[in-house]
N, C-alpha and C. Protein backbone atom coordinates (compact mmCIF):
# COMPACT_ATOMS: atom_id res chain seq x y z
N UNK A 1 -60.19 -8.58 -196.79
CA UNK A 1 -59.42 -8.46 -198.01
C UNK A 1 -58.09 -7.79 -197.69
N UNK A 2 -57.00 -8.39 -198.64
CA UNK A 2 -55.46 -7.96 -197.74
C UNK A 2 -55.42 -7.31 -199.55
N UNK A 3 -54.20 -6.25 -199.72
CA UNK A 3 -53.99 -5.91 -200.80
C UNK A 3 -52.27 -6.42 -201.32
N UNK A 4 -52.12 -7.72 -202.01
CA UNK A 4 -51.13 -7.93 -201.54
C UNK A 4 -50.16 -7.22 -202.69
N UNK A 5 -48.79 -7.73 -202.07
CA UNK A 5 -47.56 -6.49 -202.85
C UNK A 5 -47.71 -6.89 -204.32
N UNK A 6 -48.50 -7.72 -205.51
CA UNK A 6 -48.60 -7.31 -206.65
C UNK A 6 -49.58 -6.63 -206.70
N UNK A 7 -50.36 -6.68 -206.54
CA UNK A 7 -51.37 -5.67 -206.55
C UNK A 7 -50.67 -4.00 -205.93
N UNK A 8 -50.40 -3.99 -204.84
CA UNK A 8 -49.55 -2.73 -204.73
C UNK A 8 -48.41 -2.41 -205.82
N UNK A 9 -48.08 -3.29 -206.15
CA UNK A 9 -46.39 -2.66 -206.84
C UNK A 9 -47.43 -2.80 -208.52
N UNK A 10 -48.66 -3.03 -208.88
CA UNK A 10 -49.23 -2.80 -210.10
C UNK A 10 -49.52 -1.44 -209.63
N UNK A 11 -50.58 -1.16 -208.96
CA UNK A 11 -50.97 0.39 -208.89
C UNK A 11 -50.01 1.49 -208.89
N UNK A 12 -48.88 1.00 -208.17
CA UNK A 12 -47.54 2.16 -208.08
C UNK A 12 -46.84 2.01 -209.82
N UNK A 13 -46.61 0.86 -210.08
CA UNK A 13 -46.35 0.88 -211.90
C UNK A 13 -46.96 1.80 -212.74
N UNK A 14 -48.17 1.45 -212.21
CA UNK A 14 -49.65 2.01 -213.38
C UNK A 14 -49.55 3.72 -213.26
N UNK A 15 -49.14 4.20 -211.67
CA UNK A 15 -48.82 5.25 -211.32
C UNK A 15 -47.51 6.45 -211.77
N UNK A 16 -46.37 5.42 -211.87
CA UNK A 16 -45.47 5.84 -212.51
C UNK A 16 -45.34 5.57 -214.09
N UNK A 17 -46.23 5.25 -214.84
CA UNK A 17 -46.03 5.36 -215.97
C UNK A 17 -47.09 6.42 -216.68
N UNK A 18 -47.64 6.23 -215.52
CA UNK A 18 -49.27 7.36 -215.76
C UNK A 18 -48.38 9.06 -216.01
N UNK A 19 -47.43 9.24 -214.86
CA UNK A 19 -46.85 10.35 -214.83
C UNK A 19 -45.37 10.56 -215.02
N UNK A 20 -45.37 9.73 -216.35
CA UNK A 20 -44.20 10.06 -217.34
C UNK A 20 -44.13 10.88 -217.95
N UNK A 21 -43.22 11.96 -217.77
CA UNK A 21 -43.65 13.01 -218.56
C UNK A 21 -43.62 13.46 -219.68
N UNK A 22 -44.60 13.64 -220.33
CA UNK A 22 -44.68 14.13 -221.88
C UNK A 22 -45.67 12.35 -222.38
N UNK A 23 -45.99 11.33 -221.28
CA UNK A 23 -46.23 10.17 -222.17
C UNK A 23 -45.51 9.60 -222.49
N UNK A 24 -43.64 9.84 -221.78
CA UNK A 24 -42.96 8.81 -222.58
C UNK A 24 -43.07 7.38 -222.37
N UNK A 25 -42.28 6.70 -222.56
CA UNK A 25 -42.37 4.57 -222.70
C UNK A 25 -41.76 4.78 -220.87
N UNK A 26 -41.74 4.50 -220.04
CA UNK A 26 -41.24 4.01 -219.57
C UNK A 26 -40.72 2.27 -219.25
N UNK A 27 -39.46 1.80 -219.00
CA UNK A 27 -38.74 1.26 -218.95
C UNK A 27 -38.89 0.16 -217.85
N UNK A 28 -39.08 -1.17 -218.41
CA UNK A 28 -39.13 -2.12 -216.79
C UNK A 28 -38.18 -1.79 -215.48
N UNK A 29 -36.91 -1.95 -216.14
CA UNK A 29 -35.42 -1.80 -215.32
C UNK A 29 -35.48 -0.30 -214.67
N UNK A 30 -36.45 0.79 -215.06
CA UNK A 30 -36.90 1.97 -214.60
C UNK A 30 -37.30 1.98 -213.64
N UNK A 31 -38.51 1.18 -213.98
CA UNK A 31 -39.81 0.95 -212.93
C UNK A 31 -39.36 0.13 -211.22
N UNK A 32 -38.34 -1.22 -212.07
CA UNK A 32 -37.58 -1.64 -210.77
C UNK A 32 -36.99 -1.10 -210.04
N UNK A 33 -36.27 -0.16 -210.53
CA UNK A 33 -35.28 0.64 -209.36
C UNK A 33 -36.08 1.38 -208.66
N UNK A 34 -37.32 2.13 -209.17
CA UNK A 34 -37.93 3.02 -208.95
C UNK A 34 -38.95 1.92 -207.42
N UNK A 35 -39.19 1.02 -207.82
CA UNK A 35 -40.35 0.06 -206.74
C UNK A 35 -39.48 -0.52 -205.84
N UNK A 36 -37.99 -0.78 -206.29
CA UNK A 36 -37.03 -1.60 -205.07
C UNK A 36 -37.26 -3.17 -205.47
N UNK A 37 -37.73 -3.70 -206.76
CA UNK A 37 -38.69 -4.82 -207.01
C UNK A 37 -37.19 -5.33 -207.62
N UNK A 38 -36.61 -6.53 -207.97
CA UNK A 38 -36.41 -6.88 -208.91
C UNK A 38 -36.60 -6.99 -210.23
N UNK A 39 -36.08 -7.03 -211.83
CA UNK A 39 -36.38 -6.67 -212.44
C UNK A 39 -37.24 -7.35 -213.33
N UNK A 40 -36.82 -8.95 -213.05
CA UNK A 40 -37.38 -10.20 -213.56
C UNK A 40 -39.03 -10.34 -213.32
N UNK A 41 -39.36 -9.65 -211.88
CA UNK A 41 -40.46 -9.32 -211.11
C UNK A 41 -41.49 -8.73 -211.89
N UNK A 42 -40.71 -7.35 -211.76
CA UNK A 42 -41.65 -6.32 -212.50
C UNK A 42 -41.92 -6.52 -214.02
N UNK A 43 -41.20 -7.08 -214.88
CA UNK A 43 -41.14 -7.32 -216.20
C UNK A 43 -42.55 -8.74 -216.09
N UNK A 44 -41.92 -9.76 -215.26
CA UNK A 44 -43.59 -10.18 -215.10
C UNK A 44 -45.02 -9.82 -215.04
N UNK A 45 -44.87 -8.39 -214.11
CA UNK A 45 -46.00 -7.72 -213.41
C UNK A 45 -46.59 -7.17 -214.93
N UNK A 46 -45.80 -6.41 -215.35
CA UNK A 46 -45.75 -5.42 -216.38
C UNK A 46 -46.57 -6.26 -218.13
N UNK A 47 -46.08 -7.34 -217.77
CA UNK A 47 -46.23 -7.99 -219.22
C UNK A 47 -48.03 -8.57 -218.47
N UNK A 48 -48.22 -8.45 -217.06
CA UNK A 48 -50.13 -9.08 -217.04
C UNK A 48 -50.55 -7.89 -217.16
N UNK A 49 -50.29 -6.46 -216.65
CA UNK A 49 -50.67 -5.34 -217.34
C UNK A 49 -50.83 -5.18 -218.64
N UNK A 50 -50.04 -6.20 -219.42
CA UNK A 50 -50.04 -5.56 -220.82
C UNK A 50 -51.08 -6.63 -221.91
N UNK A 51 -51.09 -7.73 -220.68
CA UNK A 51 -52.28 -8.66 -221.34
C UNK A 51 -53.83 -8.22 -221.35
N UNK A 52 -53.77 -7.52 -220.17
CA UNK A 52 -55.00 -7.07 -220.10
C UNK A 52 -55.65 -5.48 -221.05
N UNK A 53 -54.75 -5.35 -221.17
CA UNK A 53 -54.89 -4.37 -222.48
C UNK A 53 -54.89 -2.91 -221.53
N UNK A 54 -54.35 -3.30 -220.40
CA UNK A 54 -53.80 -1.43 -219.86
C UNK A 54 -52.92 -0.98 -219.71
N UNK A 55 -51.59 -2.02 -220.68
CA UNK A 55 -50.34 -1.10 -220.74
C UNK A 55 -50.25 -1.50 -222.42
N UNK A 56 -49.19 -0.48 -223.08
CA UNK A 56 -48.76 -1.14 -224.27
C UNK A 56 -47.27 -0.68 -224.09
N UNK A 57 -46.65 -1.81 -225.03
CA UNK A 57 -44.93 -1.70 -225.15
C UNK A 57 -44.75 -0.60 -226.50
N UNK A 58 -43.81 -0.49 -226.23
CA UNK A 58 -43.20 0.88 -227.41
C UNK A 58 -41.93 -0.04 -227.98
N UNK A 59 -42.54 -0.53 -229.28
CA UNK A 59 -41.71 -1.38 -229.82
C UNK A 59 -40.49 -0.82 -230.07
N UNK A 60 -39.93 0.16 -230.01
CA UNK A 60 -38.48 0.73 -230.21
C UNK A 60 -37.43 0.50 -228.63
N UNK A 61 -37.93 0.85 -228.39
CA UNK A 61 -37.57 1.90 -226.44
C UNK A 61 -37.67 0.09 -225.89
N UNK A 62 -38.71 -0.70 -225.62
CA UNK A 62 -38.75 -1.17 -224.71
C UNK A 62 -40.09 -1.33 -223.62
N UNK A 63 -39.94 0.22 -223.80
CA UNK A 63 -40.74 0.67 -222.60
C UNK A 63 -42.27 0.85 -222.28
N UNK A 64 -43.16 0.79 -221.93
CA UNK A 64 -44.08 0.89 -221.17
C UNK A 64 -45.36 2.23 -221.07
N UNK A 65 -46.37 2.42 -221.99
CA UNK A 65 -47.41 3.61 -221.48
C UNK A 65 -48.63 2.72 -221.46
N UNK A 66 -49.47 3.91 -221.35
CA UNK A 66 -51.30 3.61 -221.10
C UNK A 66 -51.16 3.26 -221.94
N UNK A 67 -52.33 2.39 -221.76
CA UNK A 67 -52.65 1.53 -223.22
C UNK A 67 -54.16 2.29 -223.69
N UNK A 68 -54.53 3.25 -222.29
CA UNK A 68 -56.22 4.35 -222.96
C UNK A 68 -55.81 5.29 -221.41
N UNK A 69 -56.73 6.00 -221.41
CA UNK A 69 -56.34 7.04 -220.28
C UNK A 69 -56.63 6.99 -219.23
N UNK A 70 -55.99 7.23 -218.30
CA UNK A 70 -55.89 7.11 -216.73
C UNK A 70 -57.35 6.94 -216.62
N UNK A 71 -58.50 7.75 -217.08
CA UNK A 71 -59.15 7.85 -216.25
C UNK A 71 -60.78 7.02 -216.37
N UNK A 72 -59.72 6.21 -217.31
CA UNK A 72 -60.55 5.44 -217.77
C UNK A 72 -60.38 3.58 -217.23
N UNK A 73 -59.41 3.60 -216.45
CA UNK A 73 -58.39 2.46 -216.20
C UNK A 73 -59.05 2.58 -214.07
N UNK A 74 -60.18 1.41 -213.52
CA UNK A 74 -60.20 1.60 -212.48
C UNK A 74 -59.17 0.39 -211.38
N UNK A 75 -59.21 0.68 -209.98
CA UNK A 75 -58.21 -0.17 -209.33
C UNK A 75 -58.76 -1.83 -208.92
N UNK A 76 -59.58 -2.01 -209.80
CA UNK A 76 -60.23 -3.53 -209.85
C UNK A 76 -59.48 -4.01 -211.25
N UNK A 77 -59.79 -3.53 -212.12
CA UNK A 77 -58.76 -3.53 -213.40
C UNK A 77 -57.53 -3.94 -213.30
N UNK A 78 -56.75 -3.49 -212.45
CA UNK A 78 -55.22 -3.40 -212.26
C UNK A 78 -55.20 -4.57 -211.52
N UNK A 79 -55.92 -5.22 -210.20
CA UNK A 79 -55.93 -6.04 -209.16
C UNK A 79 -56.14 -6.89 -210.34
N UNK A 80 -56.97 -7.24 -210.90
CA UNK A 80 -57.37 -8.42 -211.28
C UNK A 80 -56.43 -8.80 -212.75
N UNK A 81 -55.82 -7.66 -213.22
CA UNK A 81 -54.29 -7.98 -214.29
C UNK A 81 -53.16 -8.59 -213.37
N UNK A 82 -53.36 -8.04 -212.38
CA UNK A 82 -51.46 -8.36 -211.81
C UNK A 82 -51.50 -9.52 -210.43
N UNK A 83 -53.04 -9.85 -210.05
CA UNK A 83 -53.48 -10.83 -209.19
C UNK A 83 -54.42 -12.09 -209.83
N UNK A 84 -53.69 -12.94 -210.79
CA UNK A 84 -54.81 -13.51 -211.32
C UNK A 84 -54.98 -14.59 -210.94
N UNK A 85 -54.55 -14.88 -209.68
CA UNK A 85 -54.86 -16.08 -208.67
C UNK A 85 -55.69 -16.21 -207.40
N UNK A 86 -56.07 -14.75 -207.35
CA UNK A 86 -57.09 -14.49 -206.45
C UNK A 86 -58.75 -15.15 -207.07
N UNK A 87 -59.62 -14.89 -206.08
CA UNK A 87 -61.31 -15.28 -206.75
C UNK A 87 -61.58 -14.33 -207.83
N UNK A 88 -61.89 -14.52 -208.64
CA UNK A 88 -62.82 -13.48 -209.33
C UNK A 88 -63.38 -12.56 -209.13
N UNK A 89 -62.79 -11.47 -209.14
CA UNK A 89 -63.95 -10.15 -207.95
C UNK A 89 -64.99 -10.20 -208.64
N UNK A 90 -65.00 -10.38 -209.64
CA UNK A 90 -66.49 -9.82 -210.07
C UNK A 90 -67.66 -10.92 -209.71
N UNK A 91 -66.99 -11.71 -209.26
CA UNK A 91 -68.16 -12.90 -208.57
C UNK A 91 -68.38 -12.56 -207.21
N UNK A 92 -67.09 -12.06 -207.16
CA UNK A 92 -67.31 -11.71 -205.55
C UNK A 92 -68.37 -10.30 -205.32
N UNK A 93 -68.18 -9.89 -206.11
CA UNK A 93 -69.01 -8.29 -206.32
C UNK A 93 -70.56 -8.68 -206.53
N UNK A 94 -70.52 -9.68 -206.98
CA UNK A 94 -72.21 -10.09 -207.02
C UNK A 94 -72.29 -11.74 -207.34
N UNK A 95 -72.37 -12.10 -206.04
CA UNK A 95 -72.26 -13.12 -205.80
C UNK A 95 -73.91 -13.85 -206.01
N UNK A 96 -73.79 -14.83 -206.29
CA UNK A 96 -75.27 -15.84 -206.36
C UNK A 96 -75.43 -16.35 -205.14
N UNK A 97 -77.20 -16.70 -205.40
CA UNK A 97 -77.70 -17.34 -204.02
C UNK A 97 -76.60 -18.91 -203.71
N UNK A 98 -76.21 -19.25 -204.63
CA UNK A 98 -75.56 -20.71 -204.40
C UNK A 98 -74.38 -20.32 -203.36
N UNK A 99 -73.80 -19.00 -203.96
CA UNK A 99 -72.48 -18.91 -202.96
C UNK A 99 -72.63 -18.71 -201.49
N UNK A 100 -73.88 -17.39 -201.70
CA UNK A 100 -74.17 -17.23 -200.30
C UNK A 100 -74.74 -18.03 -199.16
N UNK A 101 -75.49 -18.86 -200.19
CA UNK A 101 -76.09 -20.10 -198.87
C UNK A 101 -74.88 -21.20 -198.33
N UNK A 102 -73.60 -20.86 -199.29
CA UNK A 102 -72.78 -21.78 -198.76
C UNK A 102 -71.76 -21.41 -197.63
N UNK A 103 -71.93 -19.70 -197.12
CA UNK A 103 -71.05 -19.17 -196.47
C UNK A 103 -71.59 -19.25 -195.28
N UNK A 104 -70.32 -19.47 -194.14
CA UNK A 104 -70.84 -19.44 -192.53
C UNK A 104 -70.87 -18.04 -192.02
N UNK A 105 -71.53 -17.62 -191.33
CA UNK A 105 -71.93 -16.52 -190.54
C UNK A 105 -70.22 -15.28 -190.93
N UNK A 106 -69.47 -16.13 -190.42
CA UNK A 106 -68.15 -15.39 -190.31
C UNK A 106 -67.64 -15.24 -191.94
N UNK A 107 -67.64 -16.42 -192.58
CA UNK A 107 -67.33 -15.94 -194.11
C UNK A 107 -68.39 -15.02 -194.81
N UNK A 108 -69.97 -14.63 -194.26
CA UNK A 108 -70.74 -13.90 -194.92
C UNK A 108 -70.14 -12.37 -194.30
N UNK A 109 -69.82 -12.29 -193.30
CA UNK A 109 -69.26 -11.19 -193.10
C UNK A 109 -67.95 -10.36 -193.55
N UNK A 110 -67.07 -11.52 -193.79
CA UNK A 110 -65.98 -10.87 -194.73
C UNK A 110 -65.81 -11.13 -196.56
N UNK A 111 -66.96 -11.77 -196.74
CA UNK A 111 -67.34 -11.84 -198.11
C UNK A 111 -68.12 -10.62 -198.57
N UNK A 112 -69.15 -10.01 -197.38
CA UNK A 112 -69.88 -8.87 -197.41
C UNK A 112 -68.58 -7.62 -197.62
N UNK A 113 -67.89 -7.48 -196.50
CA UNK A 113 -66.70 -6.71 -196.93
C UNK A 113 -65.54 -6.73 -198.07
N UNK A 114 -65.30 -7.37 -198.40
CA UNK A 114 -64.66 -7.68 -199.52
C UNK A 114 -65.28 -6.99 -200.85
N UNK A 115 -66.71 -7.94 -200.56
CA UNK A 115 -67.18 -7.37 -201.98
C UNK A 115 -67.69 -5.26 -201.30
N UNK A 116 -67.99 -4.86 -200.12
CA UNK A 116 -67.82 -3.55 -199.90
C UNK A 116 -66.69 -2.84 -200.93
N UNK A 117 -65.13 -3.40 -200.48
CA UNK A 117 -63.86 -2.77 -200.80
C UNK A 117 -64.12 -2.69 -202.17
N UNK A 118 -64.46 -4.11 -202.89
CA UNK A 118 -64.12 -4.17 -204.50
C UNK A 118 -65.38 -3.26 -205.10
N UNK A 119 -66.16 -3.17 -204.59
CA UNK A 119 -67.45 -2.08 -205.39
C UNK A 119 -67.32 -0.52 -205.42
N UNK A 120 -66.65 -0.40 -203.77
CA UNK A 120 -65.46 1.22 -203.68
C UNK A 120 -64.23 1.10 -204.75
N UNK A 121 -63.38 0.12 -204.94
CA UNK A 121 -62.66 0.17 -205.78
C UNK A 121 -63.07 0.24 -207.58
N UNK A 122 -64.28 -0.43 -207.72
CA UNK A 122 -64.82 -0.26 -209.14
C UNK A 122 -64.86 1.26 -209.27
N UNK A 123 -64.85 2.07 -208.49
CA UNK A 123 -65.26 3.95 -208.65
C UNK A 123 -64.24 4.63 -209.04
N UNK A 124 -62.86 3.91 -208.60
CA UNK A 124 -61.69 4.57 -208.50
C UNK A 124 -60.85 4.61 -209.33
N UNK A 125 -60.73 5.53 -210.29
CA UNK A 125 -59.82 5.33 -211.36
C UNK A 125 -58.39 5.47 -210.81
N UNK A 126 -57.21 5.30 -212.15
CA UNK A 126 -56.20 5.52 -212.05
C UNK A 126 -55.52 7.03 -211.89
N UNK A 127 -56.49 7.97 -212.70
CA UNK A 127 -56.41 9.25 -212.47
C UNK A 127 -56.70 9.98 -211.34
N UNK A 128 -57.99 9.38 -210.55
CA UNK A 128 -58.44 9.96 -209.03
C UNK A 128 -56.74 9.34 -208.30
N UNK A 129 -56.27 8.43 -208.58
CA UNK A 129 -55.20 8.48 -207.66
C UNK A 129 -54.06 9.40 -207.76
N UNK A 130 -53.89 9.49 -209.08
CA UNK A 130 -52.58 10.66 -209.56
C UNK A 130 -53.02 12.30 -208.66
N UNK A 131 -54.59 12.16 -208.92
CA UNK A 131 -54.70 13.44 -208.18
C UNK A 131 -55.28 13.52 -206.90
N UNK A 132 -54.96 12.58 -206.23
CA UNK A 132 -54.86 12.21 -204.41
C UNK A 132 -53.16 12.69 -204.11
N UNK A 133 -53.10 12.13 -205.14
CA UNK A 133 -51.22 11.47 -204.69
C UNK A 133 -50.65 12.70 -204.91
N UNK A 134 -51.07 13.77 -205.18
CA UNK A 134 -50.75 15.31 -205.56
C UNK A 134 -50.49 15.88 -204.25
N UNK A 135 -52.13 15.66 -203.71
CA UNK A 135 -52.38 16.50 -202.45
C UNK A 135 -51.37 16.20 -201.04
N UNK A 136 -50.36 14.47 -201.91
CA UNK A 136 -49.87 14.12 -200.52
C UNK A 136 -48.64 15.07 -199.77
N UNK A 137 -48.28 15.01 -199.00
CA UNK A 137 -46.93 16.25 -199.21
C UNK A 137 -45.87 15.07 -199.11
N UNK A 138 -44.54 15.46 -199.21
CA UNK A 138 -43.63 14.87 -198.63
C UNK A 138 -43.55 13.72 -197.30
N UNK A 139 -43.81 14.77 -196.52
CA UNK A 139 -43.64 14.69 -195.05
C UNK A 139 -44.45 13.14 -194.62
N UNK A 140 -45.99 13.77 -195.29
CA UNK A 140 -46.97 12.30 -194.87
C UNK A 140 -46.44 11.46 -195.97
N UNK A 141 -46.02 11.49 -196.97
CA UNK A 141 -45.69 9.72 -197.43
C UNK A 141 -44.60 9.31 -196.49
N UNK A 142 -43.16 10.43 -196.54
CA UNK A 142 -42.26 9.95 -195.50
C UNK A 142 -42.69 9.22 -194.17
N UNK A 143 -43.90 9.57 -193.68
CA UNK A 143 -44.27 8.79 -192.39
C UNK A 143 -45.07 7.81 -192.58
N UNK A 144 -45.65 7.51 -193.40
CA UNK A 144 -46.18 6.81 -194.15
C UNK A 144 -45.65 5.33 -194.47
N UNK A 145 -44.51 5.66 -195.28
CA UNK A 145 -43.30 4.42 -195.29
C UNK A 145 -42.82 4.27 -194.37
N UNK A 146 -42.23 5.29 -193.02
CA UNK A 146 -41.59 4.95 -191.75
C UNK A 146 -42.95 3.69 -191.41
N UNK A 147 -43.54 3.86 -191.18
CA UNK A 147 -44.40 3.17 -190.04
C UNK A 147 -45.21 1.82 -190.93
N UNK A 148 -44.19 1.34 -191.68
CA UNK A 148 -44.57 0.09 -192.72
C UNK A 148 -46.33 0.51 -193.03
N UNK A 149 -46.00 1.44 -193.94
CA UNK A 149 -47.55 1.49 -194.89
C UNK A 149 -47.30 0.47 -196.51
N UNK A 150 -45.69 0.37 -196.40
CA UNK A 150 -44.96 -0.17 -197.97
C UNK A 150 -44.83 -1.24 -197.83
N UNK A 151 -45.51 -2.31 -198.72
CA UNK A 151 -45.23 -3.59 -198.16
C UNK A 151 -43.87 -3.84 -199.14
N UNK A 152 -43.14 -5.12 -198.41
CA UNK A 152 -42.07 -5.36 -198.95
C UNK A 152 -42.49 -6.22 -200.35
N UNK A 153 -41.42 -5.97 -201.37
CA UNK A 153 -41.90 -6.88 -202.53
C UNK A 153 -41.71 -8.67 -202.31
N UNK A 154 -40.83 -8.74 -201.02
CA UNK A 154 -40.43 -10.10 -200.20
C UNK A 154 -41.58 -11.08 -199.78
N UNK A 155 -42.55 -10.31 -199.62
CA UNK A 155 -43.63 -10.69 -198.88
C UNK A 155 -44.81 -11.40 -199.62
């Protein structure tokens, strides 16, 4: 399983609107400058977030909050709003005998992992990340991004 850049640039959205402060709307054209994304991009990203019922718009502003609380919002949630061309995780998460008898040795092994990642990811809220992303310092995200941990939104 690869995590690709909508799925990254949803969790970093979901992230920066999570820790707006006071709860305000934040702003697509915000969020873009803030991700390096284009704006046309993120206003896409932002509006499958908002289909899925984990962002809402602030009909005045524009802008962008939870649509219920961080910690209630996990990172399968977000993947499957802002990736909706991928398989179905949740098939993948519990897959039937039909699927599995149809996989070769090598696809049972990264179907086994896959559905590993997405059953660790069902645990993980949006809030366990705000308060990971606390503990990070400076220094390690700075090296972090040096050594392409950021995927490009190009990609």
């Amino acid at each position: 399983m690869y995590v690709d850049r909508r799925v990254y640039y949803g969790v970093e959205a979901m992230l920066a609107i999570a820790g707006a402060p006071g709860g305000r709307a934040v702003s697509p054209m915000e969020l873009a400058l803030d991700l390096g994304a284009p704006a046309a991009w993120v206003e896409a990203l932002l509006e499958g977030l908002s289909a899925a019922s984990l962002l809402t718009r602030d009909p005045q502003g524009g802008g962008y909050r939870l649509a219920r609380e961080a910690r209630a919002m996990s990172l399968v949630e977000i993947a499957e709003a802002v990736d909706p061309d991928r398989p179905d995780r949740r098939t993948l998460a519990q897959p039937t005998d039909r699927v599995l008898q149809s996989l070769t040795g090598g696809e049972m092994l990264w179907s086994a992992l896959e559905t590993a990642i997405i059953l660790c990811l069902k645990d993980v809220s949006l809030d366990d990340l705000l308060s990971e992303e606390a503990r990070f310092d400076e220094t390690a995200w700075d090296a972090f991004k040096r050594a392409g941990g950021v995927p490009s939104w190009r990609g």
